[in-house]
Protein backbone atom coordinates (compact mmCIF):
# COMPACT_ATOMS: atom_id res chain seq x y z
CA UNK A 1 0.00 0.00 0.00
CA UNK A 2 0.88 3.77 -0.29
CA UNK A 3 0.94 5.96 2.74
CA UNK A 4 -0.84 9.36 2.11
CA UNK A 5 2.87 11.24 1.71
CA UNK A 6 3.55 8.65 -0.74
CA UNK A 7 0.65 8.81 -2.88
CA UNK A 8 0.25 12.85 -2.54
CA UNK A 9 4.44 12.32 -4.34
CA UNK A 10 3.62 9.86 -6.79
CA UNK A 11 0.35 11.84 -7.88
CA UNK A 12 3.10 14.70 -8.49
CA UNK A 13 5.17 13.19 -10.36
CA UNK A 14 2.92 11.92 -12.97
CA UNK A 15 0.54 15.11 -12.92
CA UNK A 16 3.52 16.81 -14.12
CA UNK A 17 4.35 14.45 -16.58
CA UNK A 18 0.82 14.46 -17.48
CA UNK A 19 1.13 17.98 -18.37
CA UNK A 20 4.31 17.12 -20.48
CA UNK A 21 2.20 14.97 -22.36
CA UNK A 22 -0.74 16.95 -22.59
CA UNK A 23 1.83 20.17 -24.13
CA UNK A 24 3.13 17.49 -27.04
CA UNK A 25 -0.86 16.80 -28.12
CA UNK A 26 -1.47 20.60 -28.00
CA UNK A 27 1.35 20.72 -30.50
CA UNK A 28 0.46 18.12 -32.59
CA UNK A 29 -3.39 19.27 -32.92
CA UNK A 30 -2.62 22.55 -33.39
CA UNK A 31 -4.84 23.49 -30.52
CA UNK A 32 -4.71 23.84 -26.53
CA UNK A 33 -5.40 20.26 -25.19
CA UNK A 34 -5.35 20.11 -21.06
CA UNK A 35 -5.12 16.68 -18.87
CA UNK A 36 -6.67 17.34 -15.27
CA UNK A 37 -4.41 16.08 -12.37
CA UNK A 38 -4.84 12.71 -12.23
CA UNK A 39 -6.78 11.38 -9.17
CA UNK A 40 -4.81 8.29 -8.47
CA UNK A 41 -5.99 4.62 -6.75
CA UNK A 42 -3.99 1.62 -5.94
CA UNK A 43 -5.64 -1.92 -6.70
CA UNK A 44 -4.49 -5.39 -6.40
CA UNK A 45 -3.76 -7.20 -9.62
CA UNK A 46 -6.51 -9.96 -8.78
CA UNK A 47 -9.29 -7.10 -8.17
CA UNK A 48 -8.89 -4.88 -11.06
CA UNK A 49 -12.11 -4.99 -13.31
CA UNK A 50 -14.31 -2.78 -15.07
CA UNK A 51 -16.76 -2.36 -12.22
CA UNK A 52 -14.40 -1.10 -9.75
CA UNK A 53 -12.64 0.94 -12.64
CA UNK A 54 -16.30 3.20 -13.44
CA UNK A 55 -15.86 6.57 -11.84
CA UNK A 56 -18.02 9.45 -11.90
CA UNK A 57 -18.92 10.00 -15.48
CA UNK A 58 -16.92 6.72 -16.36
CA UNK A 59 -20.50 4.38 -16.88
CA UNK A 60 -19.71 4.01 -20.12
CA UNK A 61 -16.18 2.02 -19.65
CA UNK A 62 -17.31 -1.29 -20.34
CA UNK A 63 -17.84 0.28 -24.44
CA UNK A 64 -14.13 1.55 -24.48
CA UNK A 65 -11.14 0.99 -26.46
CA UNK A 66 -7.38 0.34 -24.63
CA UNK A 67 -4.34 0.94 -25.93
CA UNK A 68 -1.25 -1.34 -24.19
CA UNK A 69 2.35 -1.89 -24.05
CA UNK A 70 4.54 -3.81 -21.95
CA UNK A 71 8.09 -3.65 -20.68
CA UNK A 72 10.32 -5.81 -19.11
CA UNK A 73 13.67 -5.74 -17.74
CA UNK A 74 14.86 -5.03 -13.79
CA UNK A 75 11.46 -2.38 -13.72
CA UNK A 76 8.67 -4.64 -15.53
CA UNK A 77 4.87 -4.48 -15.63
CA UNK A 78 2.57 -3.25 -18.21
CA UNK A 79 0.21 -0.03 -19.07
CA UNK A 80 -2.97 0.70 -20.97
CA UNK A 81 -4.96 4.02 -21.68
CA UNK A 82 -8.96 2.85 -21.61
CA UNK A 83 -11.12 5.95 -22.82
CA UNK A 84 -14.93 5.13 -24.00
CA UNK A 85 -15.25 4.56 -27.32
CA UNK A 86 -17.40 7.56 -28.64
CA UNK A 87 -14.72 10.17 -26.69
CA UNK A 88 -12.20 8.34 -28.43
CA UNK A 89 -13.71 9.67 -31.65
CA UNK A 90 -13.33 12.88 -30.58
CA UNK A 91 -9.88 12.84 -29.64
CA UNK A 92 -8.83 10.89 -33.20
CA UNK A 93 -10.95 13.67 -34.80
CA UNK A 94 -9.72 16.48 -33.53
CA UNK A 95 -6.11 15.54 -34.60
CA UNK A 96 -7.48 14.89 -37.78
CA UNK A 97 -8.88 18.55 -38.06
CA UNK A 98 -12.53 17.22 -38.32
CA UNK A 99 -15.41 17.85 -36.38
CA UNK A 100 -15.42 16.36 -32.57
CA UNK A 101 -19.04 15.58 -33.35
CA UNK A 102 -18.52 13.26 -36.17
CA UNK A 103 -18.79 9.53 -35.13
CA UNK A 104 -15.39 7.63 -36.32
CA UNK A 105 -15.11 3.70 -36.11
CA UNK A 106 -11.51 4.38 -33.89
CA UNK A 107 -10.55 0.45 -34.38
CA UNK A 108 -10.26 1.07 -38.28
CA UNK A 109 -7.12 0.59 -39.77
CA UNK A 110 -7.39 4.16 -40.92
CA UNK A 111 -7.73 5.44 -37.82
CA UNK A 112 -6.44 3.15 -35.22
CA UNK A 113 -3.04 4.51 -35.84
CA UNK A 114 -4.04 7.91 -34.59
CA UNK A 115 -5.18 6.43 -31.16
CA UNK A 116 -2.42 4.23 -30.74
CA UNK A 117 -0.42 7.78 -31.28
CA UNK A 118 -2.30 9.61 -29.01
CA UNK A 119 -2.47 7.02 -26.09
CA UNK A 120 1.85 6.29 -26.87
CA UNK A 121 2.45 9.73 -26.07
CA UNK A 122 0.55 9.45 -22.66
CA UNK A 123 2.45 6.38 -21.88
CA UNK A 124 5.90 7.12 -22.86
CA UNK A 125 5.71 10.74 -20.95
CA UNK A 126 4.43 8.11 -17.72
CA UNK A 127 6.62 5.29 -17.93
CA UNK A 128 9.95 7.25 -19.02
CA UNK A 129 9.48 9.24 -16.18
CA UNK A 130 9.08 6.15 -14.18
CA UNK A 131 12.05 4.84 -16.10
CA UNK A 132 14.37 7.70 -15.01
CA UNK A 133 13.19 7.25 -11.31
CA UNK A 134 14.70 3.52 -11.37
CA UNK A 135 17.71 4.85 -13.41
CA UNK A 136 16.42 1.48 -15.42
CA UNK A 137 16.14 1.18 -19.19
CA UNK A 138 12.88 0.09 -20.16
CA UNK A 139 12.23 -2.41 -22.90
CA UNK A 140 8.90 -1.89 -24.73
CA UNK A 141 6.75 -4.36 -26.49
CA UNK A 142 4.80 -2.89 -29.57
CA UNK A 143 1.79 -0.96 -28.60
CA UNK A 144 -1.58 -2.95 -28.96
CA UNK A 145 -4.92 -1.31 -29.39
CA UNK A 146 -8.44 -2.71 -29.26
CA UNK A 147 -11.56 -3.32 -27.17
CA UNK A 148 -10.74 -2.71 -23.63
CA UNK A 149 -12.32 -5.71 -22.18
CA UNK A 150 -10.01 -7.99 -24.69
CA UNK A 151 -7.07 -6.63 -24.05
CA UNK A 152 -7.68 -7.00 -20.19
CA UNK A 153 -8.41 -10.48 -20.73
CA UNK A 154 -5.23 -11.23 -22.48
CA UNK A 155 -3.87 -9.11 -19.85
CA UNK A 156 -0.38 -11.12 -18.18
CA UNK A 157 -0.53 -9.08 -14.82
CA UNK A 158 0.13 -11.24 -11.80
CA UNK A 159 -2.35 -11.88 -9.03
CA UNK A 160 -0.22 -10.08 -6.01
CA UNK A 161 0.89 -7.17 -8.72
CA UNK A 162 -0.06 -4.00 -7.93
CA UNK A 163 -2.34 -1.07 -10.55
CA UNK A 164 -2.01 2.54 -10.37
CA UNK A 165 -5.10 3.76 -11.66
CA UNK A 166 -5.12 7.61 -13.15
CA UNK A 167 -8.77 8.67 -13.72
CA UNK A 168 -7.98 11.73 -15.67
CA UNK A 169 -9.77 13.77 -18.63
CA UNK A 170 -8.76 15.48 -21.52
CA UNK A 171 -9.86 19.14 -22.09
CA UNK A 172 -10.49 19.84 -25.86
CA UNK A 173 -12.18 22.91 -27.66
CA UNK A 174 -15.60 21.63 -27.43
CA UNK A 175 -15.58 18.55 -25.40
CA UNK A 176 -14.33 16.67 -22.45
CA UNK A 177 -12.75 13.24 -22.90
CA UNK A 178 -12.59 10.87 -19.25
CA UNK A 179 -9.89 8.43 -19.41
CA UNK A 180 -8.09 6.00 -17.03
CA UNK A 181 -4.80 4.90 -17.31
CA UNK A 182 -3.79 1.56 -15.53
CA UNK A 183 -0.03 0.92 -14.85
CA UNK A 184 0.62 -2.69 -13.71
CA UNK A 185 3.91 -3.46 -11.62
CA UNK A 186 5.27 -6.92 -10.78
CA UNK A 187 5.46 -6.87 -6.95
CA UNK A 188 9.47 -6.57 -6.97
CA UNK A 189 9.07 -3.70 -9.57
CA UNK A 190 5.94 -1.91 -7.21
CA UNK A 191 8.53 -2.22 -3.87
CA UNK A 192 11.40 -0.21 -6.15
CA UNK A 193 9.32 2.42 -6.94
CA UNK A 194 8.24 2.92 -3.13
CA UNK A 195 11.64 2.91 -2.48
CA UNK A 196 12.84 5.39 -5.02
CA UNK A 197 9.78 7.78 -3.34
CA UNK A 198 10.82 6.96 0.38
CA UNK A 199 14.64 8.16 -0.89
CA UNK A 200 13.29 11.56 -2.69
CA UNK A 201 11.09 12.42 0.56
CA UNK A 202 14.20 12.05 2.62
CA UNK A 203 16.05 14.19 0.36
CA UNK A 204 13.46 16.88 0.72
CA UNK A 205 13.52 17.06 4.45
CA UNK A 206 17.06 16.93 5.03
């Protein structure tokens, strides 16, 4: 588990790389995109499923796509971004200079691509971060993208591993996108990254 110091240092860490991530979108739409501060939960690998993961507005999570990747090494787990499947038309849209309105089949070959960018720069701004904590080089497996509830299924993460879960939403022109981000760590991995916290909150009050 996290204490509350803990958790209040991890949430800053990825808000702010959060931000990093939502300043490359803004670029790459051509338009101001914002990602609220993450509200962050710990769950047990065994527990995580799309009843605990709905969330205010989140009803609609059992219709939602997932994005995933994997890496492995000394640091090793796995991460997915899970947004509902009509928001996730508005997101591929608006990089696409279309309307937000207009209804896109996201899974399409034509536009799958565009997710899969969207959701890599999420998880690369995340996990690097992460990365650079454990002063570990992370191996990544290619990024997979379909329906949520499949790709949890296939999902590899261990019974005693433990999910951060980042309910977070993206800010657009004319809409607002809810997504969760899940970040699975092999127990070894999960007892690092508390340690790597416990060392930068002793640094602090030196």
């Amino acid at each position: 588990m996290l204490t509350s110091i803990q958790k209040d240092a991890l949430t800053e860490i990825l808000n702010i790389q959060i931000g990093a991530a939502a300043n490359i979108l803004s670029e790459m739409v051509s338009q101001k995109v914002i990602l609220s501060v993450p509200e962050l939960e710990l769950m047990g690998g065994g527990t995580v499923d799309y009843d605990l993961l709905k969330h205010q507005q989140m009803t609609d999570i059992t219709d939602a796509i997932a994005t995933k990747i994997s890496f492995t090494g000394q640091f090793c787990g796995s991460a997915a971004v899970v947004i509902p499947r009509d928001k996730a038309s508005s997101l591929v849209n608006v990089c696409l200079g279309a309307d937000e309105t207009e209804e896109t089949d996201v899974l399409s070959e034509e536009y799958a691509d565009v997710i899969k960018e969207i959701c890599n720069i999420i998880l690369n701004s995340l996990l690097g971060k992460l990365g650079n904590i454990m002063e570990v080089r992370l191996e990544y497996t290619s990024l997979e993208v379909g329906s949520s509830i499949e790709l949890w299924d296939r999902h590899d993460t261990q019974e005693d591993a433990k999910v951060l879960v980042l309910y977070t939403s993206f800010f657009l022109t004319n809409s607002q996108v809810r997504g969760i981000v899940l970040i699975a760590l092999a127990p070894d991995s999960f007892d690092m990254l508390v340690g790597k916290i416990d060392d930068m909150l002793r640094d602090i009050h030196v």
